[in-house]
N, C-alpha and C. Protein backbone atom coordinates (compact mmCIF):
# COMPACT_ATOMS: atom_id res chain seq x y z
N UNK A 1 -123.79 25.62 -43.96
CA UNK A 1 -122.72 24.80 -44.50
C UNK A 1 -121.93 25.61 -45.52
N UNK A 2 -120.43 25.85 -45.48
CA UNK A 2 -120.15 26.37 -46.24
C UNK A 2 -118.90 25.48 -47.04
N UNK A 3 -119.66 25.87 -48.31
CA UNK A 3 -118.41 25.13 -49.86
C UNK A 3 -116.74 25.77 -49.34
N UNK A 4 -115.79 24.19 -49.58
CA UNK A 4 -114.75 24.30 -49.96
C UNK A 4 -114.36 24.82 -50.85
N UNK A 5 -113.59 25.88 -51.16
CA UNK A 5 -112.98 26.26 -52.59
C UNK A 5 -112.10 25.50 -52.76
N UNK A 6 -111.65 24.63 -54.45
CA UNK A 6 -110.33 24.11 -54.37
C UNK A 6 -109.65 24.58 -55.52
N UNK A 7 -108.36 24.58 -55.46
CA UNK A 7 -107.35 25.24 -55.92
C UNK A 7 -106.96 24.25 -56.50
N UNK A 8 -106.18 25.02 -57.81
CA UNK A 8 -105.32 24.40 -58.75
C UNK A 8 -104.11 24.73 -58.75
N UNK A 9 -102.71 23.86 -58.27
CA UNK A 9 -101.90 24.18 -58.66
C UNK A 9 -100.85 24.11 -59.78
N UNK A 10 -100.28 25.29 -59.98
CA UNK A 10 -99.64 25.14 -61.21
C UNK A 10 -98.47 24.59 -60.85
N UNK A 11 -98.31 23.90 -62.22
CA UNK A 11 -97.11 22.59 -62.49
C UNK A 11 -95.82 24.03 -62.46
N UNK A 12 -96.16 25.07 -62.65
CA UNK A 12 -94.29 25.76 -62.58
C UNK A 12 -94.51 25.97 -60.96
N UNK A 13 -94.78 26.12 -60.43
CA UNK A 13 -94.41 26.23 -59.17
C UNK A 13 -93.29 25.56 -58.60
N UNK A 14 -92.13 26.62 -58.17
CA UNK A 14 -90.58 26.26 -57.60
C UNK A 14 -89.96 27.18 -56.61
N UNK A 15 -89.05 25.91 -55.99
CA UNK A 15 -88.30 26.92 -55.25
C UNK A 15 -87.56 27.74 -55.69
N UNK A 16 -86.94 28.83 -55.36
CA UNK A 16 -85.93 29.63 -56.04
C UNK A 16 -84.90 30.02 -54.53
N UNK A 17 -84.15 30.23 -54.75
CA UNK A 17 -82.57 30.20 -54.28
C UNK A 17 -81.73 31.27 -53.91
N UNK A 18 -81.30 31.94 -53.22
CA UNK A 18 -80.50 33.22 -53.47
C UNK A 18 -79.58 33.44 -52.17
N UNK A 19 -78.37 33.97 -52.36
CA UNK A 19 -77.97 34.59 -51.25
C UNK A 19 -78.14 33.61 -49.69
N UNK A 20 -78.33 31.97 -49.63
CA UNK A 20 -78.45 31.51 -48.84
C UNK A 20 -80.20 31.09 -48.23
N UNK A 21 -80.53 31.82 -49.08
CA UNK A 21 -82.13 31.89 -48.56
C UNK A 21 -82.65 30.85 -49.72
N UNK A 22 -84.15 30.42 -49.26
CA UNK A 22 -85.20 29.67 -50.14
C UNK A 22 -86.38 30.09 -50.08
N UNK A 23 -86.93 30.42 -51.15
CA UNK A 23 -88.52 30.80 -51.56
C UNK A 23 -89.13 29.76 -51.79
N UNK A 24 -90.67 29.69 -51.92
CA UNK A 24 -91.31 28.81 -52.63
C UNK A 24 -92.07 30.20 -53.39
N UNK A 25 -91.90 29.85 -54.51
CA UNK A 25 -93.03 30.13 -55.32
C UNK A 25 -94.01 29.63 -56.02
N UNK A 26 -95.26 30.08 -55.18
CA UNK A 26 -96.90 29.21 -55.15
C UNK A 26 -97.36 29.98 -56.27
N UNK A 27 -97.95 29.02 -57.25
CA UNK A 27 -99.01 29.62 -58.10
C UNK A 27 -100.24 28.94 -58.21
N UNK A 28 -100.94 29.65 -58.00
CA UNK A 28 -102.61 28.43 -58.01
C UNK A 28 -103.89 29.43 -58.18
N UNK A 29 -104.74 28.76 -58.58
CA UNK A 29 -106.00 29.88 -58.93
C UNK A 29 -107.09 28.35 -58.53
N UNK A 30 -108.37 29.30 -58.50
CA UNK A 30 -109.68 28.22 -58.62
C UNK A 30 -109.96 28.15 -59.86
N UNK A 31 -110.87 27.22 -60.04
CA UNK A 31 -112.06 27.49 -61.52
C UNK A 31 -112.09 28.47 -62.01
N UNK A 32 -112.81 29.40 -61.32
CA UNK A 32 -113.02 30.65 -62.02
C UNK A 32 -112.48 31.60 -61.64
N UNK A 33 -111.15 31.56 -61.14
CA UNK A 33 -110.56 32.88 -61.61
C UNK A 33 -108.73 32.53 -62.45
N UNK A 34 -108.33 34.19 -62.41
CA UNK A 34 -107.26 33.71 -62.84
C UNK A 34 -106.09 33.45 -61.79
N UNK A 35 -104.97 33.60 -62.38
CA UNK A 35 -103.62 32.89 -61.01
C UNK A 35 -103.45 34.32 -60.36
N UNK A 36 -103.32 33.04 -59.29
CA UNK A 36 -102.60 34.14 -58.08
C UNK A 36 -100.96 33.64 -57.63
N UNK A 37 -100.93 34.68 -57.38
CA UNK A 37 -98.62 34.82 -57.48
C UNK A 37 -98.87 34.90 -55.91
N UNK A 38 -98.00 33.80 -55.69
CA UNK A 38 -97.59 34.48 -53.57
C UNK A 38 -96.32 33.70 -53.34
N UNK A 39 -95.24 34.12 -53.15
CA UNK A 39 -94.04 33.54 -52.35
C UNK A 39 -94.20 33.49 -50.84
N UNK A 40 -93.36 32.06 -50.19
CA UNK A 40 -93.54 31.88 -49.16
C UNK A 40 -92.16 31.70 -48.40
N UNK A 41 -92.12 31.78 -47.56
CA UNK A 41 -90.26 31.54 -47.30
C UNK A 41 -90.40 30.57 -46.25
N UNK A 42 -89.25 30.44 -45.88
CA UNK A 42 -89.18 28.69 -44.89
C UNK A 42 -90.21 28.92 -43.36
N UNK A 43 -90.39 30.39 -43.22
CA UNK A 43 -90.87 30.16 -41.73
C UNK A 43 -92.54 30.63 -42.02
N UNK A 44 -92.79 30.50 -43.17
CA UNK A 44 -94.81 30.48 -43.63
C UNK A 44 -94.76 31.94 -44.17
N UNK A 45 -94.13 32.91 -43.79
CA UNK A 45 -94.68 34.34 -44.15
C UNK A 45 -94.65 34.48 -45.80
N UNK A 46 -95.95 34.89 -46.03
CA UNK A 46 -95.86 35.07 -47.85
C UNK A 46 -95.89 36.59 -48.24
N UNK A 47 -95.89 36.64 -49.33
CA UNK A 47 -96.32 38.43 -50.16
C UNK A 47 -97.14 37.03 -51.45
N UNK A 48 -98.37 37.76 -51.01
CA UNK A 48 -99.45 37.91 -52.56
C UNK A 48 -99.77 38.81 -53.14
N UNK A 49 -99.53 38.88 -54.18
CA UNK A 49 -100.12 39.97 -55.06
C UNK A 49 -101.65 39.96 -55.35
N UNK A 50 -101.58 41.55 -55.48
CA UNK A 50 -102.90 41.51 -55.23
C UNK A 50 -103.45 41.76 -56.45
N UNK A 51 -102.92 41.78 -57.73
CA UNK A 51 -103.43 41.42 -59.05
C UNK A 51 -103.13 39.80 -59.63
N UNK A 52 -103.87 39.53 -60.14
CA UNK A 52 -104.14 38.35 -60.40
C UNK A 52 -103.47 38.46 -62.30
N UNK A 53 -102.96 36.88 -62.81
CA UNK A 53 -102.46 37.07 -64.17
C UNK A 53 -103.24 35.66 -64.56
N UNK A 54 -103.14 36.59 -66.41
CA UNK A 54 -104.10 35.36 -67.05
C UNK A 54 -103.43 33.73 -66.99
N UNK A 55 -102.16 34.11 -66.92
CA UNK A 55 -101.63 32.44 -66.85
C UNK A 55 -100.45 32.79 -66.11
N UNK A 56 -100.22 31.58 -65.93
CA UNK A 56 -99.29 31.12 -65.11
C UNK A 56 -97.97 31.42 -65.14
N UNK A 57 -97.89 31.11 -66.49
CA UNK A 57 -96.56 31.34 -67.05
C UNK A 57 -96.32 32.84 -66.98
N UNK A 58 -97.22 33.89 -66.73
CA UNK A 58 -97.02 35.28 -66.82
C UNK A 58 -96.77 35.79 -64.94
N UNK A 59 -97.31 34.95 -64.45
CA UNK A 59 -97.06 34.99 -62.58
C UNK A 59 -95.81 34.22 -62.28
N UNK A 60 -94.97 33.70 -62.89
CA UNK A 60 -93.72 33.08 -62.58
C UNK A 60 -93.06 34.06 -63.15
N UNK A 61 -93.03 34.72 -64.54
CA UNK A 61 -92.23 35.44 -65.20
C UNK A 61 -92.39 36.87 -63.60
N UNK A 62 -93.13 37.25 -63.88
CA UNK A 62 -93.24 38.52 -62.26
C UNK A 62 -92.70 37.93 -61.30
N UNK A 63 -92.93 36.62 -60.91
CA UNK A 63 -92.32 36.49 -59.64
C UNK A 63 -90.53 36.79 -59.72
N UNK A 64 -90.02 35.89 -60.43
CA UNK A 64 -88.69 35.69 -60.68
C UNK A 64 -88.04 37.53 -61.24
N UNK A 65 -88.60 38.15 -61.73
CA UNK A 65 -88.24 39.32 -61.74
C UNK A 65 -88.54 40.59 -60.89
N UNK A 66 -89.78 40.09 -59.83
CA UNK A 66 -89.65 40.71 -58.27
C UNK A 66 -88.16 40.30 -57.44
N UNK A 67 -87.77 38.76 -58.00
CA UNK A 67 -86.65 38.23 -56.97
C UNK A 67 -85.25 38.62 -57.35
N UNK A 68 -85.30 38.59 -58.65
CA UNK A 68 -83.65 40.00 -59.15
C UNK A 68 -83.48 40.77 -58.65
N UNK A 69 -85.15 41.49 -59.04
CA UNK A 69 -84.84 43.24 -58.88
C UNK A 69 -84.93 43.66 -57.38
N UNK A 70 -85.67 42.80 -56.55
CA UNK A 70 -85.74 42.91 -55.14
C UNK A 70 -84.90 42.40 -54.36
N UNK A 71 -84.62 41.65 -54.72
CA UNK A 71 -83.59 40.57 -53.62
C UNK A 71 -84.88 39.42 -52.98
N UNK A 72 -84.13 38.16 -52.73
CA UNK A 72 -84.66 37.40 -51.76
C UNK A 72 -85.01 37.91 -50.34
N UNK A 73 -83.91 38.70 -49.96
CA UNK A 73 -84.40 39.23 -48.82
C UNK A 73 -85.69 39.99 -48.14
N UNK A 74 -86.23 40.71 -49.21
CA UNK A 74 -87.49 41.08 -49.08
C UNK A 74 -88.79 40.50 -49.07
N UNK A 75 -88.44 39.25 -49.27
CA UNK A 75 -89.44 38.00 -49.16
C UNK A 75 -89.34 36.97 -47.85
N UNK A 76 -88.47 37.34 -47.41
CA UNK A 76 -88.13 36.53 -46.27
C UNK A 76 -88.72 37.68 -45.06
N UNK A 77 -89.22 36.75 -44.13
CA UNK A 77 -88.97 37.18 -42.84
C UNK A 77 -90.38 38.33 -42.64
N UNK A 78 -90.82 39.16 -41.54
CA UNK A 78 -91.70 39.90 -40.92
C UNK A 78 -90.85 41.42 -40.46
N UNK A 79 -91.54 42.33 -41.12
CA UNK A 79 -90.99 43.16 -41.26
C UNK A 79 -91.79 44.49 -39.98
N UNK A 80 -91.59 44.13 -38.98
CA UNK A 80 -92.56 45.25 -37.57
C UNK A 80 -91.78 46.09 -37.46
């Protein structure tokens, strides 16, 4: 039998906007660890990072300044 992990999500979690496109930006961690940052775009494909931040408020601040300095576009879509 194996345990459910359940997740917490954080209350900043939002869409963000750009250039015609829409993100979601997911923030959520379990119990015991800290947050995890992953944007998702309208058709499921995400980017998670693979470092984890002590709060939340510090994984929204990264996200939103991956989405300046990168563009929305780089979050969107499958890149083969």
């Amino acid at each position: 039998m194996t345990d459910a992990v359940e997740y917490i999500q954080s209350p900043l979690c939002q869409d963000f906007s750009a250039e015609g496109l829409t993100v979601n930006i997911d923030i959520y961690r379990t119990e015991d660890s800290d947050w995890i940052l992953e944007i998702v775009d309208a058709d499921n494909n995400s980017t998670v990072w693979e470092d984890h931040f002590e709060t939340d408020a510090a994984a929204l601040e990264e996200a939103l300044d991956a989405l300046k300095q990168e563009g929305v576009h780089a979050f969107v879509g499958s890149f083969s």
